[in-house]
Protein backbone atom coordinates (compact mmCIF):
# COMPACT_ATOMS: atom_id res chain seq x y z
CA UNK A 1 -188.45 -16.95 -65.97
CA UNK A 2 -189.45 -20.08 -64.91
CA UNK A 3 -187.27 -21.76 -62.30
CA UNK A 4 -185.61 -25.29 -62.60
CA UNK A 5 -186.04 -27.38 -59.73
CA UNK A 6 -183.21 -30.42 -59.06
CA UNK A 7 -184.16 -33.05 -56.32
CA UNK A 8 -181.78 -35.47 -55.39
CA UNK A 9 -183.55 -38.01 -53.35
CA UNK A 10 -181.73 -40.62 -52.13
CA UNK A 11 -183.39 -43.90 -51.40
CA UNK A 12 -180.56 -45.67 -49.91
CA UNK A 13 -180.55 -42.25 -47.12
CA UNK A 14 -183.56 -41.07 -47.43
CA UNK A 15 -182.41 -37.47 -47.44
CA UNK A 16 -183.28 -34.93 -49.54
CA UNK A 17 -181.62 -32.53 -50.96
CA UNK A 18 -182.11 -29.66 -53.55
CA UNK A 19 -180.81 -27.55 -55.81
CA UNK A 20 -182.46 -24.63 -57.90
CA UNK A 21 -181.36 -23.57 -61.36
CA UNK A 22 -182.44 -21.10 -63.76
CA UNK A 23 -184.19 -21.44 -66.98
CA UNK A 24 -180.58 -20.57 -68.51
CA UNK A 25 -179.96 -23.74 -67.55
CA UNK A 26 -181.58 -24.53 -71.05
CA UNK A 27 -178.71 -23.05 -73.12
CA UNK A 28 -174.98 -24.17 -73.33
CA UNK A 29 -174.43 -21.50 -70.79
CA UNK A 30 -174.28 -23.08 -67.11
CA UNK A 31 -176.38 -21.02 -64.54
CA UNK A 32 -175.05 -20.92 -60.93
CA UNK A 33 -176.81 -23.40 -58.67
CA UNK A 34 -178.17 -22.37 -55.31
CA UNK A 35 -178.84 -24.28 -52.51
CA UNK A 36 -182.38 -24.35 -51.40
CA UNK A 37 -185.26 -26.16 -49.06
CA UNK A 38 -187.27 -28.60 -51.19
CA UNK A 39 -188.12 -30.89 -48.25
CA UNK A 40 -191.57 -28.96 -48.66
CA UNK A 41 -193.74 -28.70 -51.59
CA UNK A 42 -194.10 -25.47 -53.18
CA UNK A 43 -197.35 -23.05 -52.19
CA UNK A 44 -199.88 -24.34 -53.83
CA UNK A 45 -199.61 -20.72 -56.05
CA UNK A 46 -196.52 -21.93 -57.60
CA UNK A 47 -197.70 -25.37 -58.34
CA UNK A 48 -197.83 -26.16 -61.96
CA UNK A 49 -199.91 -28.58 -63.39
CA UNK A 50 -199.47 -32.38 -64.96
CA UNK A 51 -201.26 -33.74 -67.04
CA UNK A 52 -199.12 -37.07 -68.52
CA UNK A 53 -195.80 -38.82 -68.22
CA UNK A 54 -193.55 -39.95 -71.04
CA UNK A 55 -190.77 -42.75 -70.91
CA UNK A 56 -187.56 -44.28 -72.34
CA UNK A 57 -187.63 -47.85 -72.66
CA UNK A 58 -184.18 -49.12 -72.49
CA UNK A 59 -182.77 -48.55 -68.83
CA UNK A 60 -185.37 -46.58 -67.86
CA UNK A 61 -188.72 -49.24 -67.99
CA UNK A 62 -186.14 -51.80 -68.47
CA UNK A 63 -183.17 -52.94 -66.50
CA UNK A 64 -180.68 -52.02 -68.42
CA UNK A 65 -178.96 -55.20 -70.72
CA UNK A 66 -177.85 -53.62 -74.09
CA UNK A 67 -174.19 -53.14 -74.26
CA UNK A 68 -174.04 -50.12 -75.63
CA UNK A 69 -170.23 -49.45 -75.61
CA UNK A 70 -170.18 -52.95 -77.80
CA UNK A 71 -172.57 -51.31 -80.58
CA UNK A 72 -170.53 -48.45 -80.94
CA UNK A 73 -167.18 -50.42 -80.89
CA UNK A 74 -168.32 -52.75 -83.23
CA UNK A 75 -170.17 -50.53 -85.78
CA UNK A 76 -167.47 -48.04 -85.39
CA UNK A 77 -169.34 -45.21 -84.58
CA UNK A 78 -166.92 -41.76 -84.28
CA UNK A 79 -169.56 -38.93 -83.24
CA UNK A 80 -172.30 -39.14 -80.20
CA UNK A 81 -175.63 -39.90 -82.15
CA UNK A 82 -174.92 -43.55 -84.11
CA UNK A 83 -178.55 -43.67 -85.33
CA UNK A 84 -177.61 -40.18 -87.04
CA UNK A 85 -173.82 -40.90 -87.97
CA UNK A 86 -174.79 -44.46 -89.96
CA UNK A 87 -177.42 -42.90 -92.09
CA UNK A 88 -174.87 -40.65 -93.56
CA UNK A 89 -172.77 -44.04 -94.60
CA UNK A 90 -173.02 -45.62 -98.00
CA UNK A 91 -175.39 -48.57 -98.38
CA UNK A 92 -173.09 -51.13 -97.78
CA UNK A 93 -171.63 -49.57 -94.27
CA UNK A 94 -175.51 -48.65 -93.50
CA UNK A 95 -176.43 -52.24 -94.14
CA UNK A 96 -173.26 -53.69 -92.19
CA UNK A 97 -174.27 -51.25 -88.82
CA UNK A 98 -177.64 -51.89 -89.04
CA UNK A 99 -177.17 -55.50 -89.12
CA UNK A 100 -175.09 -55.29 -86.26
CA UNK A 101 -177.25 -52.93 -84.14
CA UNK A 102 -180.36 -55.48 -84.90
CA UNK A 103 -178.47 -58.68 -84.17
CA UNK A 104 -177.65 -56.97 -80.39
CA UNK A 105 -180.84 -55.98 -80.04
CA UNK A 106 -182.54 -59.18 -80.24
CA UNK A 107 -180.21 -61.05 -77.90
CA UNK A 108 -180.98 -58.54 -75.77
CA UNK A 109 -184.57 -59.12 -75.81
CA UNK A 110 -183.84 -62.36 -74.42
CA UNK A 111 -183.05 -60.91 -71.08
CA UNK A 112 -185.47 -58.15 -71.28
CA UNK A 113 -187.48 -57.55 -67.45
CA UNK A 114 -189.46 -54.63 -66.04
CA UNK A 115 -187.55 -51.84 -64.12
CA UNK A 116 -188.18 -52.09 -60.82
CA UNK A 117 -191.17 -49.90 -59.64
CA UNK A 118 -191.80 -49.26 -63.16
CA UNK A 119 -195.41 -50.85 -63.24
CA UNK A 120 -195.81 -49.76 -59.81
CA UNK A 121 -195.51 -46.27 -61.04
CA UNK A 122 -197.54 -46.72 -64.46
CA UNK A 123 -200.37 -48.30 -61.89
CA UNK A 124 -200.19 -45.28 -60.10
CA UNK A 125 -200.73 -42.83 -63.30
CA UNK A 126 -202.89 -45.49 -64.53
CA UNK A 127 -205.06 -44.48 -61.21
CA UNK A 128 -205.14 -40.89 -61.48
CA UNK A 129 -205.91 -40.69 -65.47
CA UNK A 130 -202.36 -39.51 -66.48
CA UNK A 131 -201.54 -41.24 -69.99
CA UNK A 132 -198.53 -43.07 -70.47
CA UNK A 133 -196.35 -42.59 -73.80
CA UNK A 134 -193.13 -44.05 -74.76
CA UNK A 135 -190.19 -43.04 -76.80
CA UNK A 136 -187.27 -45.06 -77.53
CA UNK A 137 -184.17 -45.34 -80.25
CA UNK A 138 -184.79 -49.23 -79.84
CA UNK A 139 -186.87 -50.63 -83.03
CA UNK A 140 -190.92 -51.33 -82.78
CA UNK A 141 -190.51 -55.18 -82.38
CA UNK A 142 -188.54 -54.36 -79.38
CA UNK A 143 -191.27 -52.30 -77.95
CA UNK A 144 -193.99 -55.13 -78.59
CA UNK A 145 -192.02 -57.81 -77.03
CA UNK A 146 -192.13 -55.55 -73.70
CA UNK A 147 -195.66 -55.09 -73.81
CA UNK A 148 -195.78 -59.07 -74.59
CA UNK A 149 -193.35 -60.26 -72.43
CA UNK A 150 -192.37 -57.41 -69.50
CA UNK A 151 -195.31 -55.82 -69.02
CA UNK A 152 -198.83 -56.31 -67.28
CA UNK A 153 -200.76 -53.06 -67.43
CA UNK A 154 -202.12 -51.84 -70.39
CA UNK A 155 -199.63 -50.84 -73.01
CA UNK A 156 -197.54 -47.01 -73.63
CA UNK A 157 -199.92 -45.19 -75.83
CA UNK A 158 -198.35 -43.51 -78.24
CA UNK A 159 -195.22 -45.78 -78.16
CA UNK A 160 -193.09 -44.16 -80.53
CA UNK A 161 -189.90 -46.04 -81.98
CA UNK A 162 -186.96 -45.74 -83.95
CA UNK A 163 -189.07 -45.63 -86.90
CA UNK A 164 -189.96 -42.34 -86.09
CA UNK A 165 -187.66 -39.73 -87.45
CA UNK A 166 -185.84 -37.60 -85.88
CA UNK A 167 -184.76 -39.74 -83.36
CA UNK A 168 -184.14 -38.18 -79.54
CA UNK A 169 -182.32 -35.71 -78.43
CA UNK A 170 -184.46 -34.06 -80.92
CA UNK A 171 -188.16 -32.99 -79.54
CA UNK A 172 -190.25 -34.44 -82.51
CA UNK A 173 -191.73 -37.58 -80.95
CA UNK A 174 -192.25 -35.63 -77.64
CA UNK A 175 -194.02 -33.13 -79.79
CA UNK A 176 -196.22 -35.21 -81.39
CA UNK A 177 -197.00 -37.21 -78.06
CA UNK A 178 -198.31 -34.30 -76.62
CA UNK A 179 -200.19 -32.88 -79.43
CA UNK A 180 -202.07 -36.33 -79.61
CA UNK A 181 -203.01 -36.45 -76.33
CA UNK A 182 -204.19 -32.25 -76.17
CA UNK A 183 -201.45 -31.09 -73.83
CA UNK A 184 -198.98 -28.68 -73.80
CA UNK A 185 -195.30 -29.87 -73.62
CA UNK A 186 -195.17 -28.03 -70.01
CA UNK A 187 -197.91 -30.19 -68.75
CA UNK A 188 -195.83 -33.52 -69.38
CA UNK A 189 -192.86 -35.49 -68.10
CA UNK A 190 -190.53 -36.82 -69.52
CA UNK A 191 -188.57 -39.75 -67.86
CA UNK A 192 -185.25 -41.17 -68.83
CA UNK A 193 -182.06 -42.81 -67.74
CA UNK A 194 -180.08 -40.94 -71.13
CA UNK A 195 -178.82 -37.40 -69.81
CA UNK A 196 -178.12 -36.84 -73.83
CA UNK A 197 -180.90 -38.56 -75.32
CA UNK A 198 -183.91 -38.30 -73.08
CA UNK A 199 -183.19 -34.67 -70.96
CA UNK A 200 -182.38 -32.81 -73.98
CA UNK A 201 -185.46 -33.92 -75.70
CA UNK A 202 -187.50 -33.35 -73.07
CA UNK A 203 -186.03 -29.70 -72.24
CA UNK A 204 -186.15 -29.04 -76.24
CA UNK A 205 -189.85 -30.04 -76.06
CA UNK A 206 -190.28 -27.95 -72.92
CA UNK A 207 -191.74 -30.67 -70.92
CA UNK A 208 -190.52 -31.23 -67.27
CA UNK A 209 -187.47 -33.83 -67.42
CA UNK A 210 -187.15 -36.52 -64.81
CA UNK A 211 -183.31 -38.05 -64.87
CA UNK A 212 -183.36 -42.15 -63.58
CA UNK A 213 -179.76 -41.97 -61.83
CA UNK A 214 -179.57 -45.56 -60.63
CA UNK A 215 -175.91 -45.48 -60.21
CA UNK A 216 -175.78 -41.72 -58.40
CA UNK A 217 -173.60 -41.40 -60.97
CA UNK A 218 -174.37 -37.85 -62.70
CA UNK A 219 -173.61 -33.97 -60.71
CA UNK A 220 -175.34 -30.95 -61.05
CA UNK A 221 -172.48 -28.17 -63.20
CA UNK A 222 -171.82 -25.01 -62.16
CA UNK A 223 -169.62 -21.78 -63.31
CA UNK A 224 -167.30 -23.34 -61.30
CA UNK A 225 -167.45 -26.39 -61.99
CA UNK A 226 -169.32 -28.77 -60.04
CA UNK A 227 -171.72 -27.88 -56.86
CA UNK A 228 -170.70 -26.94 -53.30
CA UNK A 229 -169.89 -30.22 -50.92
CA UNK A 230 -169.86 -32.36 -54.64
CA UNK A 231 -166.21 -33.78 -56.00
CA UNK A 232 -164.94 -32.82 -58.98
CA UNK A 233 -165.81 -34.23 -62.76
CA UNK A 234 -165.55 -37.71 -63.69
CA UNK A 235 -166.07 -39.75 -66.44
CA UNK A 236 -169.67 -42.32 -67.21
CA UNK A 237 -171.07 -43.53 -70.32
CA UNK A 238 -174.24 -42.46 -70.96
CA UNK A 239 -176.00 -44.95 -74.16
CA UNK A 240 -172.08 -46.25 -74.92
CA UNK A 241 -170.80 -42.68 -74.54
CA UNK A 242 -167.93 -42.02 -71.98
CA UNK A 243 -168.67 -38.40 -71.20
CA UNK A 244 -168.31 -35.90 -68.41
CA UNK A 245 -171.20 -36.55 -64.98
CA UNK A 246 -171.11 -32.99 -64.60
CA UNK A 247 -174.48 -31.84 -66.30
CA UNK A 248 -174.53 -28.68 -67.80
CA UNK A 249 -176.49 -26.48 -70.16
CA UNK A 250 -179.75 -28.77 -71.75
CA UNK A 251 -178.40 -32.03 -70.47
CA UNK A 252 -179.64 -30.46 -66.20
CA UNK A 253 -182.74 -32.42 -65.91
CA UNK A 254 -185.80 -30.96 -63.51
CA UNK A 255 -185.42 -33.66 -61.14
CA UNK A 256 -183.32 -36.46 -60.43
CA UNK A 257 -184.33 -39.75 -58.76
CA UNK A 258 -182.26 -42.86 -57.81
CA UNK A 259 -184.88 -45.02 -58.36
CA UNK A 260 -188.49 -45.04 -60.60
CA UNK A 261 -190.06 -45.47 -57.14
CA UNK A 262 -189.06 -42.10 -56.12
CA UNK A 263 -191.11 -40.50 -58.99
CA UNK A 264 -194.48 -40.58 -58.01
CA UNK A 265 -194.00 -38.69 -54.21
CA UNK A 266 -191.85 -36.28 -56.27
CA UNK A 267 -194.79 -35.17 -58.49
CA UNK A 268 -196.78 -35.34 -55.90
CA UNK A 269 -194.62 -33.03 -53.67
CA UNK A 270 -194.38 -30.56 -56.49
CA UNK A 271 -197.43 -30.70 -59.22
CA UNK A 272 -201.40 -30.92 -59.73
CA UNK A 273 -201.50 -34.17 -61.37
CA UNK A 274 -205.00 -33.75 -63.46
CA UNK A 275 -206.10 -35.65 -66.02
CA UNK A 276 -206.56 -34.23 -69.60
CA UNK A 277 -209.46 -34.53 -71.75
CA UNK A 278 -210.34 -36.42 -74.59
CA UNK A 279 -207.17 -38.55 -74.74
CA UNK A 280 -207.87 -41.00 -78.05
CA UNK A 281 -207.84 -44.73 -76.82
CA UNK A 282 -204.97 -46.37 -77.36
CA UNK A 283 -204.61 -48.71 -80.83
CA UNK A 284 -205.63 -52.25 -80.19
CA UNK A 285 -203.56 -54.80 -82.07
């Protein structure tokens, strides 16, 4: 069974830490978590290979500026997916959220700037022939006015929006990503800041998932609870959620980082990064 690998990597202490969990970790079941060396890569037997890297958008290539906890409040949102919850509505409710969700949107695009180390990172994939695809519960206008306006290397290819249904957690647009580009879901990461949204797709999809913990907010769940030398649960929001940091069952990511600059030494540390063949060329507008 293939092993789940957790890096913490700190880049205000540079220290590394890390945590190995078992492909049970997939389920709703919680595996135990055992402490082990990561400070070294793997044998170069074990090392799997990479072959491209998809994003979020929103918090993740972005700095985060949506008020998330807002859109629920005001759309009035009761369950943990609103994209999925307001197309159950009648029209008129539909058409109320919707107008709502859209009007927040674009006053956030206002504001709208480039994560930190986020071009850094898609220059360095850019470098080695890794594609770059995007996936985001934000609308496609929002995803050209970061191409337009917060971005500088050659746009996410596919960029997949809220216009494609289902809509993360679910695997589809992951799916389809990597049957584009000729790669098997295991050869590709998937990066988000979303433990709910952007892990669980990624683990559905079976691609290796890449958690952005900014905050150092989120804590690896055991059976009992929470890891050795961690304190106990607390509560975060996660997309305007306020839910439990422990991570259990699909929501345990691969790998967490702090920061998007911690990414590219962590796939280096622990994959082939290779780049596939016959990728099509991305659209032009």
């Amino acid at each position: 069974a293939l092993q789940r690998l957790t890096c913490h990597l700190s880049s205000r202490g540079r220290h590394a830490t890390g945590r190995v969990t078992t492909a049970a970790a997939r389920t709703r079941s919680s595996a135990m978590v055992a402490k082990a060396q990561t400070a070294e890569a793997p044998a170069p037997a074990e090392r799997r290979v990479l072959r491209g890297v998809i994003f979020d958008m929103d918090g993740t290539l972005t700095v985060p500026n949506h008020d998330f906890a807002e859109i629920y409040r005001r759309v009035g949102c009761k369950t943990r997916d609103i994209l999925t919850e307001i197309e159950s509505w009648p029209e008129d409710g539909r058409k109320r959220a919707n107008d709502i969700i859209h009007e927040m949107e674009t006053e956030a695009l206002a504001t709208m700037k480039a994560m930190p180390g986020a071009e850094k990172l898609g220059a360095f994939l850019d470098g080695r022939g890794l594609p770059r695809g995007l996936v985001t519960r934000n609308v496609q206008a929002s995803v050209a006015h970061f191409h337009a306006n917060a971005w500088t290397l050659p746009p996410f290819s596919p960029a997949l929006a809220r216009e494609f249904k289902p809509y993360k957690p679910a695997p589809d647009a992951l799916l389809h990503i990597c049957k584009r580009w000729n790669v098997p879901p295991s050869q590709v990461v998937m990066i988000g800041d979303s433990a709910k949204d952007d892990v669980v797709s990624g683990n559905r999809a079976g691609c290796v998932t890449v958690l952005l913990d900014t905050e150092g907010k989120w804590k690896i769940g055991s059976e009992d609870g929470v890891e050795d030398g961690e304190s106990g649960e607390d509560a975060t929001e996660d997309n305007g959620l306020r839910v439990t940091n422990v991570l259990t069952g699909e929501m345990v990511p691969h790998f967490i980082v702090n920061s998007l600059d911690e990414v590219a030494p962590t796939l280096q540390a622990h994959f082939d990064l290779s780049a596939p063949e016959n990728v099509p060329e991305p659209a032009r507008a």
